[in-house]
PDB file of N, CA and C in Angstrom:
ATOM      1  N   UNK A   1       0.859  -1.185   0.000  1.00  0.00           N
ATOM      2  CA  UNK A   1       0.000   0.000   0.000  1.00  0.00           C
ATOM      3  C   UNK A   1       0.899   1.240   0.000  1.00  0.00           C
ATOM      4  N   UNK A   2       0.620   2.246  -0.666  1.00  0.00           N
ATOM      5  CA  UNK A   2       1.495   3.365  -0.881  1.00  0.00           C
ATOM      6  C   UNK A   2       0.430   4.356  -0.154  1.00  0.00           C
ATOM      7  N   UNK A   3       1.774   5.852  -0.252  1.00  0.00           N
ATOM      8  CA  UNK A   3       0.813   6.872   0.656  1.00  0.00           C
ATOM      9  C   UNK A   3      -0.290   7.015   0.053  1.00  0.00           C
ATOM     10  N   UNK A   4      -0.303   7.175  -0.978  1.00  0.00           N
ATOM     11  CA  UNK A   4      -1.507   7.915  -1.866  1.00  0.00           C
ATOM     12  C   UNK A   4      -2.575   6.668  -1.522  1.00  0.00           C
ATOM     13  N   UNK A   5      -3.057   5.370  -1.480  1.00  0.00           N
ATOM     14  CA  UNK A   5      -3.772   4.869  -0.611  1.00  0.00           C
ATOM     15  C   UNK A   5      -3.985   4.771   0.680  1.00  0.00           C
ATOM     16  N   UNK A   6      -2.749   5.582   1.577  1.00  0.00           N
ATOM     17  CA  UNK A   6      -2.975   5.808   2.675  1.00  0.00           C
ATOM     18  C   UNK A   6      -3.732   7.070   3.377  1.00  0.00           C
ATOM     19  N   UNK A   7      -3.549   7.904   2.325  1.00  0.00           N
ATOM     20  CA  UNK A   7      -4.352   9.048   2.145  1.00  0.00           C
ATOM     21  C   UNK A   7      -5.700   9.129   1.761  1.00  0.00           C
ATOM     22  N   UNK A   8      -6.275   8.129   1.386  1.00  0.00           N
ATOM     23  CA  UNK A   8      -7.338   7.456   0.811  1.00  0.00           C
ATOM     24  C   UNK A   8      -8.008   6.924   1.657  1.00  0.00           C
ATOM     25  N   UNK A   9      -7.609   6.262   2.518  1.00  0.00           N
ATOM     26  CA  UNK A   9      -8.068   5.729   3.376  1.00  0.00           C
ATOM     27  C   UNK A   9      -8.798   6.751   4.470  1.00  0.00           C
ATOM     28  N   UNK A  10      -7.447   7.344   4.816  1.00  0.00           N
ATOM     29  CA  UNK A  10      -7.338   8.138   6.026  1.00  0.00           C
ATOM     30  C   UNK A  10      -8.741   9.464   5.473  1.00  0.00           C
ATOM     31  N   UNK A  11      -9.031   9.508   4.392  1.00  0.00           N
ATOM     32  CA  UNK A  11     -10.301  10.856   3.848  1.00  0.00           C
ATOM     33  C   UNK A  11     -11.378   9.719   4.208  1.00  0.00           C
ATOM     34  N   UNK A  12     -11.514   8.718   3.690  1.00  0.00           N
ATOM     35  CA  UNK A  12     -12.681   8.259   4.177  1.00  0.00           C
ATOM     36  C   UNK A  12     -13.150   7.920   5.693  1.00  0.00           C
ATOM     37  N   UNK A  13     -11.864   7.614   5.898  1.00  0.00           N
ATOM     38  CA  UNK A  13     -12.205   7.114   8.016  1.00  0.00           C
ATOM     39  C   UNK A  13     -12.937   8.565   8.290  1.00  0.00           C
ATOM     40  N   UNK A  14     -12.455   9.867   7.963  1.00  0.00           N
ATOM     41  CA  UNK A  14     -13.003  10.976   8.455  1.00  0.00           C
ATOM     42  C   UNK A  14     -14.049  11.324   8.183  1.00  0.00           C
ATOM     43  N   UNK A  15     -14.659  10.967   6.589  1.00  0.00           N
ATOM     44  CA  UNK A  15     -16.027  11.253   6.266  1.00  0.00           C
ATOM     45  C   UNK A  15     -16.747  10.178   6.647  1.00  0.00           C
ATOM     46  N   UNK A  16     -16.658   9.139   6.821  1.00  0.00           N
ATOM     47  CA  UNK A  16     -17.202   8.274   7.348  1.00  0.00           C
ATOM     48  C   UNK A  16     -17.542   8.531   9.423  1.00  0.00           C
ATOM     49  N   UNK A  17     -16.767   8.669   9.927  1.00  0.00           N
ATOM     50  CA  UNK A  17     -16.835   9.259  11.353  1.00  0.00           C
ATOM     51  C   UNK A  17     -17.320  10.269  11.547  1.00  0.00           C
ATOM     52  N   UNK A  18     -17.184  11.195  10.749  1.00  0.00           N
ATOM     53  CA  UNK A  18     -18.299  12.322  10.652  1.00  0.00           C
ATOM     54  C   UNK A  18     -19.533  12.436  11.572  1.00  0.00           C
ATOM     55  N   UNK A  19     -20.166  11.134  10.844  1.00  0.00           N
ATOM     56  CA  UNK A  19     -21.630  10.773  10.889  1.00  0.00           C
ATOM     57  C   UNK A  19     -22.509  10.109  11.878  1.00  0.00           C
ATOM     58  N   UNK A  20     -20.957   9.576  12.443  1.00  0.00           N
ATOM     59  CA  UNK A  20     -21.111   8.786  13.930  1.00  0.00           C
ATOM     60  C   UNK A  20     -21.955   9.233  15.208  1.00  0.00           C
ATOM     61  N   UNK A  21     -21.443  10.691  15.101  1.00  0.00           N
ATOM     62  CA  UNK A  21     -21.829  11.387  16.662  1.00  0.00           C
ATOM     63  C   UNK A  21     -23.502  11.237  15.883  1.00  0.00           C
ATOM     64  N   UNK A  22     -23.385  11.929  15.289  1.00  0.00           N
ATOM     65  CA  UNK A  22     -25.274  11.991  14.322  1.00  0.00           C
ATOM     66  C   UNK A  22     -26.343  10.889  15.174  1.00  0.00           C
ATOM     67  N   UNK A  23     -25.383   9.837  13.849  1.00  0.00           N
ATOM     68  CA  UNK A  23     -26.470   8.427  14.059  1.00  0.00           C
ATOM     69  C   UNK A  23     -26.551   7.854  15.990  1.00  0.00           C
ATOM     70  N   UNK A  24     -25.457   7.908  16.687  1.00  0.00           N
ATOM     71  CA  UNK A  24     -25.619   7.860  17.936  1.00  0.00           C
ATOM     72  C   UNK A  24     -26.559   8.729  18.798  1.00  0.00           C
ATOM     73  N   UNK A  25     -26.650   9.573  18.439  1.00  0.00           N
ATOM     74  CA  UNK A  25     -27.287  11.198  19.185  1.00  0.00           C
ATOM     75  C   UNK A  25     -29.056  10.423  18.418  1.00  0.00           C
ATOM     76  N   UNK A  26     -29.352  10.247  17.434  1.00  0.00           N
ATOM     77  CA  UNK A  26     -30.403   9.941  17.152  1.00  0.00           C
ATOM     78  C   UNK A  26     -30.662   8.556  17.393  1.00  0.00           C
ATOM     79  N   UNK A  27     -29.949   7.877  17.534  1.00  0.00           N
ATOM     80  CA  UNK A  27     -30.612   6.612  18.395  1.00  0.00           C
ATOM     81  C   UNK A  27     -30.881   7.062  20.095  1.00  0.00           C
ATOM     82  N   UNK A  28     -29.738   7.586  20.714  1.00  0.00           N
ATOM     83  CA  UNK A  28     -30.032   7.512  22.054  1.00  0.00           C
ATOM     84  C   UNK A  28     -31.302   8.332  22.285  1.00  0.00           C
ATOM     85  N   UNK A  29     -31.241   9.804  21.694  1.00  0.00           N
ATOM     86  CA  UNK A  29     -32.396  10.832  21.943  1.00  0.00           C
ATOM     87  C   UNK A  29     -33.667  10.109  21.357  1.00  0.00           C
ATOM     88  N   UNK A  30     -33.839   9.436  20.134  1.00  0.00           N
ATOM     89  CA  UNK A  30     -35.168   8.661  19.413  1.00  0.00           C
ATOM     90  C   UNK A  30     -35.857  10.064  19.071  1.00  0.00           C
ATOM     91  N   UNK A  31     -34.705  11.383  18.725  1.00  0.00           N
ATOM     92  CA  UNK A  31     -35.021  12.209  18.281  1.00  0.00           C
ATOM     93  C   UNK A  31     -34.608  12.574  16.689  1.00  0.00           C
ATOM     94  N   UNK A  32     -35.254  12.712  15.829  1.00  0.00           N
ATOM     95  CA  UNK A  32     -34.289  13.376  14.309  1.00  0.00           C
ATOM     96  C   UNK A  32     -35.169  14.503  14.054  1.00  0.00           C
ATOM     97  N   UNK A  33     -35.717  15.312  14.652  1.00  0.00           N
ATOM     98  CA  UNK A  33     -36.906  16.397  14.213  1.00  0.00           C
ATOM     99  C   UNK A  33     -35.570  17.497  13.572  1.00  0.00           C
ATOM    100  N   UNK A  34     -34.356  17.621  13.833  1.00  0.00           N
ATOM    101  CA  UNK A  34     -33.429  18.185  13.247  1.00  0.00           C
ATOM    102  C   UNK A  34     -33.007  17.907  11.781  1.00  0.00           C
ATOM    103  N   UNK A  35     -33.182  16.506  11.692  1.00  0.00           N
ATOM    104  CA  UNK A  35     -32.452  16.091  10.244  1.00  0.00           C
ATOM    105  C   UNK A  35     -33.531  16.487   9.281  1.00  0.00           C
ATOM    106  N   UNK A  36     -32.710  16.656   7.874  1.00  0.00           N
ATOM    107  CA  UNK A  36     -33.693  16.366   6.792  1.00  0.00           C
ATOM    108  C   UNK A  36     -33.456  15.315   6.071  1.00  0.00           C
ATOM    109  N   UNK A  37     -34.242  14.851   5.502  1.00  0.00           N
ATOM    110  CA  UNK A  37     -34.417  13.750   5.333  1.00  0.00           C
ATOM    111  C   UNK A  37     -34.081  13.650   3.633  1.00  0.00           C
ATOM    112  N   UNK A  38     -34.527  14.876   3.157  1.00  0.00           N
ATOM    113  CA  UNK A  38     -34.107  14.724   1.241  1.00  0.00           C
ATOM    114  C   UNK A  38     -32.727  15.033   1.595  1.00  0.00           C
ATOM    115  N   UNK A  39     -32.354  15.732   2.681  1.00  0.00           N
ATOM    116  CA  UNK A  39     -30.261  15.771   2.226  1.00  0.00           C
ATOM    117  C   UNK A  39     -29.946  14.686   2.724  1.00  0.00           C
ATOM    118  N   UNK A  40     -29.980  13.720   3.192  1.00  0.00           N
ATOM    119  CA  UNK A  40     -29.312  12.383   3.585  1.00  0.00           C
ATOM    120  C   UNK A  40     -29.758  11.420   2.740  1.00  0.00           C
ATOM    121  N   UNK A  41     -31.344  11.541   1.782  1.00  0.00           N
ATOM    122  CA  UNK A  41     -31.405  10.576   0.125  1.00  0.00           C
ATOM    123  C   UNK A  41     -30.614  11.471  -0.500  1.00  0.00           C
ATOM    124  N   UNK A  42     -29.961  12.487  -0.595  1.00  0.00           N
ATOM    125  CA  UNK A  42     -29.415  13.123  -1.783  1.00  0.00           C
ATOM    126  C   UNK A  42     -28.210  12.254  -1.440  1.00  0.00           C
ATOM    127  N   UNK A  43     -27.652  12.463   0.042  1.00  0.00           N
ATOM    128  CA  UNK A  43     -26.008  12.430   0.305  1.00  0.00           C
ATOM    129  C   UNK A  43     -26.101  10.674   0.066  1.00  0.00           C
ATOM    130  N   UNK A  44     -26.933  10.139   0.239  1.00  0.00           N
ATOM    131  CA  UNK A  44     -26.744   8.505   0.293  1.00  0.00           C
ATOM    132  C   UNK A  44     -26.763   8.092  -1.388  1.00  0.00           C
ATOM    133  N   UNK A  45     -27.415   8.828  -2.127  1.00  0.00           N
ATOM    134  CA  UNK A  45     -27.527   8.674  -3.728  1.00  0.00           C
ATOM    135  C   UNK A  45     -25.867   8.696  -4.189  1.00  0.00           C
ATOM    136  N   UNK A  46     -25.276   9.971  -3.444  1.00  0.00           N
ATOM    137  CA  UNK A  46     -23.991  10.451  -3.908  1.00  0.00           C
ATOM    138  C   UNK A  46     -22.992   9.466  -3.403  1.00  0.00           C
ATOM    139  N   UNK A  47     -23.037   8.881  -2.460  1.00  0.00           N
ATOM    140  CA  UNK A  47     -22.479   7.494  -1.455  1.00  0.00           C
ATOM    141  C   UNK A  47     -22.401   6.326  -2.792  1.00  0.00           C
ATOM    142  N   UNK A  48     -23.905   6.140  -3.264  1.00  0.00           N
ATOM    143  CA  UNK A  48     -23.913   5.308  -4.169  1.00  0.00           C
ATOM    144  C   UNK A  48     -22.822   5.493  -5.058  1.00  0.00           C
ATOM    145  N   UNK A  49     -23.382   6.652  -5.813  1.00  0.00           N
ATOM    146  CA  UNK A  49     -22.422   6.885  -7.169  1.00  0.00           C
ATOM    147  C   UNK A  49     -21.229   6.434  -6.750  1.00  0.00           C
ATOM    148  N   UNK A  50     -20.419   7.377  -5.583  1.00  0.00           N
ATOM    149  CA  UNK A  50     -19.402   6.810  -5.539  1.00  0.00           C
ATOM    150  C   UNK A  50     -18.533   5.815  -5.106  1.00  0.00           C
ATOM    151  N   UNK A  51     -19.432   4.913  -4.733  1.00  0.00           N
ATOM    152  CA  UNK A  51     -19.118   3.372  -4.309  1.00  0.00           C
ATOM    153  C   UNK A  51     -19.163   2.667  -6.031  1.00  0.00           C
ATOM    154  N   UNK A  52     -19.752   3.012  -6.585  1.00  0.00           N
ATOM    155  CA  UNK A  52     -19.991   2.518  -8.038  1.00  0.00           C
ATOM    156  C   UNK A  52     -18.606   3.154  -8.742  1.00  0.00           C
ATOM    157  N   UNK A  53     -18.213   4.254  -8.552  1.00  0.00           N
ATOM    158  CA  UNK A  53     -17.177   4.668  -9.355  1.00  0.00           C
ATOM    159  C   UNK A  53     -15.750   3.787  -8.639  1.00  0.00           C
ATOM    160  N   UNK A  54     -15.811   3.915  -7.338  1.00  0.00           N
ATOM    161  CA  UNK A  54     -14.560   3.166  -6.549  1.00  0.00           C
ATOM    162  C   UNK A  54     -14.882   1.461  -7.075  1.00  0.00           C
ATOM    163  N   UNK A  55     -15.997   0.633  -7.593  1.00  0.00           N
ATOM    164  CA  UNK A  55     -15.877  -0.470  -7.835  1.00  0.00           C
ATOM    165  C   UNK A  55     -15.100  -0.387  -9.467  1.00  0.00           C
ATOM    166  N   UNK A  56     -15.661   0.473 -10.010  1.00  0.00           N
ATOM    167  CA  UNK A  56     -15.475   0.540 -11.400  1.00  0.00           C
ATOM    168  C   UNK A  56     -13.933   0.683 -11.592  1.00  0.00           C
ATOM    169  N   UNK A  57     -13.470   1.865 -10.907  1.00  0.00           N
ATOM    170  CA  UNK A  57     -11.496   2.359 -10.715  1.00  0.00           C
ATOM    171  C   UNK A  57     -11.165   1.490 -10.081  1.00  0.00           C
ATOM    172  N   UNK A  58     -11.847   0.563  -9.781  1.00  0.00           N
ATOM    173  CA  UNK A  58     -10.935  -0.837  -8.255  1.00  0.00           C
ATOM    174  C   UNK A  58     -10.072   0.055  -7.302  1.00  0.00           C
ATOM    175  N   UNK A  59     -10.993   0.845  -6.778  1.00  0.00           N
ATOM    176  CA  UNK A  59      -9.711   2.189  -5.940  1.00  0.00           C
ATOM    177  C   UNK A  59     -10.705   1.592  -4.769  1.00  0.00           C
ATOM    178  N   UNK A  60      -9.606   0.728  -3.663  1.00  0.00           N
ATOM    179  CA  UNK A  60     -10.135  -0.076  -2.365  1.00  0.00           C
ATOM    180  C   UNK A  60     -10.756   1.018  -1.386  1.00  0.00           C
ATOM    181  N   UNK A  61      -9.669   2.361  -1.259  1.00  0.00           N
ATOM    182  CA  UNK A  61     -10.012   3.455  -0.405  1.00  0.00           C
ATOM    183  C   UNK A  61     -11.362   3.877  -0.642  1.00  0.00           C
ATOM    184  N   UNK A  62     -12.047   4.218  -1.443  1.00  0.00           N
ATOM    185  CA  UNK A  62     -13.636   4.403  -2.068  1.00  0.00           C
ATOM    186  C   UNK A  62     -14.306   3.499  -1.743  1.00  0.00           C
ATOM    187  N   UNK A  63     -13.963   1.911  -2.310  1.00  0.00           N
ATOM    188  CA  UNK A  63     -14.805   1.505  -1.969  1.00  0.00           C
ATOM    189  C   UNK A  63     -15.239   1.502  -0.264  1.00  0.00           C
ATOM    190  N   UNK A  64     -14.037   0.593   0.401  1.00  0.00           N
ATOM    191  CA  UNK A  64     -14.240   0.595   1.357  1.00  0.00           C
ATOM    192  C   UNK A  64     -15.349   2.270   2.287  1.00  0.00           C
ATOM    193  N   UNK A  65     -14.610   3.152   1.934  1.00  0.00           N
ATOM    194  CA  UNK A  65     -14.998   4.105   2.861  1.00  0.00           C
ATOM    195  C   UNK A  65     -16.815   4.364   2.742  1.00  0.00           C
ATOM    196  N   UNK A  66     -16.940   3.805   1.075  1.00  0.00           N
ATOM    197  CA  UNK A  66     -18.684   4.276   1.070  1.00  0.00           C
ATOM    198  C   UNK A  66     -19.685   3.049   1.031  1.00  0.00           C
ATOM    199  N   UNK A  67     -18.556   1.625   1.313  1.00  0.00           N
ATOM    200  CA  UNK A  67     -19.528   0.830   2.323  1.00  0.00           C
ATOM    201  C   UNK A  67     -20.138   1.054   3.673  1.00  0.00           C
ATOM    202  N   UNK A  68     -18.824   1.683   4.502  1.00  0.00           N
ATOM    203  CA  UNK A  68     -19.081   2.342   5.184  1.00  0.00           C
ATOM    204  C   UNK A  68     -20.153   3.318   5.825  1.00  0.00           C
ATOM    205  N   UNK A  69     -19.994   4.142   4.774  1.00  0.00           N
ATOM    206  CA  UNK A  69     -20.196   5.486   5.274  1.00  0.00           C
ATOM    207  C   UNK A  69     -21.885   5.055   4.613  1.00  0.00           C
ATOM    208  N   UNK A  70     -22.390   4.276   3.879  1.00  0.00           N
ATOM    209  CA  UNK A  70     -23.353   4.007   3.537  1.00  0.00           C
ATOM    210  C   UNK A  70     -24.215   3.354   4.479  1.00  0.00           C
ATOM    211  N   UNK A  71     -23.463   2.806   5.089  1.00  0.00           N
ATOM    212  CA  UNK A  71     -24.431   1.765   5.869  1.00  0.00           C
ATOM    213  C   UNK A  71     -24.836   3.070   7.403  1.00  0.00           C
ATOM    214  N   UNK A  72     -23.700   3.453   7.708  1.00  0.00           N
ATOM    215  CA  UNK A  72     -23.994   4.758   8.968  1.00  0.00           C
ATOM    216  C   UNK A  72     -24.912   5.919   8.315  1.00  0.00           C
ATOM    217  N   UNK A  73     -25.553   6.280   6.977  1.00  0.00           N
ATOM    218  CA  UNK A  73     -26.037   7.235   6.057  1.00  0.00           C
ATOM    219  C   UNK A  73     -27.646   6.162   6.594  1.00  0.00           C
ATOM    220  N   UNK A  74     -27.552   5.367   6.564  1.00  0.00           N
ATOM    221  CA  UNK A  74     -28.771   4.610   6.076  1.00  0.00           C
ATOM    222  C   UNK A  74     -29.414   4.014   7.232  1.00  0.00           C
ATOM    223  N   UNK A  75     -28.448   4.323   8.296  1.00  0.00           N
ATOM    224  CA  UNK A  75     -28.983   4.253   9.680  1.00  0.00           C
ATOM    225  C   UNK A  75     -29.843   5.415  10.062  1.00  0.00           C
ATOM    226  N   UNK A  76     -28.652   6.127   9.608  1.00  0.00           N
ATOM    227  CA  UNK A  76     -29.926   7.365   9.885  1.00  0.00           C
ATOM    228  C   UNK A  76     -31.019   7.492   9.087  1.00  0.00           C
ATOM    229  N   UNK A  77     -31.061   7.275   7.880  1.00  0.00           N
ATOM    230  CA  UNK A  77     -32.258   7.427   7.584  1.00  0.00           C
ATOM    231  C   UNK A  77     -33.717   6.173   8.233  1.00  0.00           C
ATOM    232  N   UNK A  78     -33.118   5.566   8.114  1.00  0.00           N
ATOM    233  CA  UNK A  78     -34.128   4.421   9.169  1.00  0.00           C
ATOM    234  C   UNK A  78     -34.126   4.804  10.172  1.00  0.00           C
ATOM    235  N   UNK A  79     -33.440   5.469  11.116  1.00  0.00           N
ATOM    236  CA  UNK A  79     -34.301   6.470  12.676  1.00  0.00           C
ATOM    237  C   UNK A  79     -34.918   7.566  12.255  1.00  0.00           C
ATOM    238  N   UNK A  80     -34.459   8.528  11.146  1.00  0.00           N
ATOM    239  CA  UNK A  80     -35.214   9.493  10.453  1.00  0.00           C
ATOM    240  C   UNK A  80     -36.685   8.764  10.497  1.00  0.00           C
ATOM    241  N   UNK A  81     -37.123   7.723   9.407  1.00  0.00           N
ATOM    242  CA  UNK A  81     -38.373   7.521   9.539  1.00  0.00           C
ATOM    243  C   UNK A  81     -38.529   6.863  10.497  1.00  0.00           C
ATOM    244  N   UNK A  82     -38.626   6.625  11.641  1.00  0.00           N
ATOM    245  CA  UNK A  82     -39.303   5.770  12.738  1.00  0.00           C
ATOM    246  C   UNK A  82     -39.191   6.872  13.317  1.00  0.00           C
ATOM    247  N   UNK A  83     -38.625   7.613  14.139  1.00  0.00           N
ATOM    248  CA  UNK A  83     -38.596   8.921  15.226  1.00  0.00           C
ATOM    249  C   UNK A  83     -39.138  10.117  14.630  1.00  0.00           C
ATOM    250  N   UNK A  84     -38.975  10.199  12.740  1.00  0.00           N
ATOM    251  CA  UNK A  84     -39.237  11.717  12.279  1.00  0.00           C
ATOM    252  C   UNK A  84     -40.573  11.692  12.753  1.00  0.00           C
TER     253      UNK A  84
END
């Protein structure tokens, strides 16, 4: 693995963690009256794309990070609708 995949990595751990405090704060509270709900289908659409482009470039850092970051995107939206 070279830097430039280490750098790759290291952008997704951060956008991916991002999202953490979020999805925690809305499970414990069983509150999301804050979130919206079309920017997290927009941001999870864009997750897609680019999990599709990281399969397509075989670039592991992409993929990995928007399995990720997809599955914590999609948590929230499943407390979004049960708590919204």
């Amino acid at each position: 693995m070279d830097y430039v995949e280490l750098i790759g990595f290291a952008a997704g751990a951060c956008i991916t963690i991002a999202f953490l405090p979020q999805l925690i704060s809305a499970w414990k509270t069983k509150s999301t009256k804050d979130l919206s709900l079309p920017t997290f289908a927009i941001f999870c659409l864009g997750t897609i794309l680019w999990l599709a482009y990281g399969i397509l470039t075989g670039s592991m850092p992409l993929i990995a990070a928007n399995v990720v970051t997809m599955l914590v995107a999609a948590g929230i939206i499943v407390l979004k609708l049960k708590y919204g």
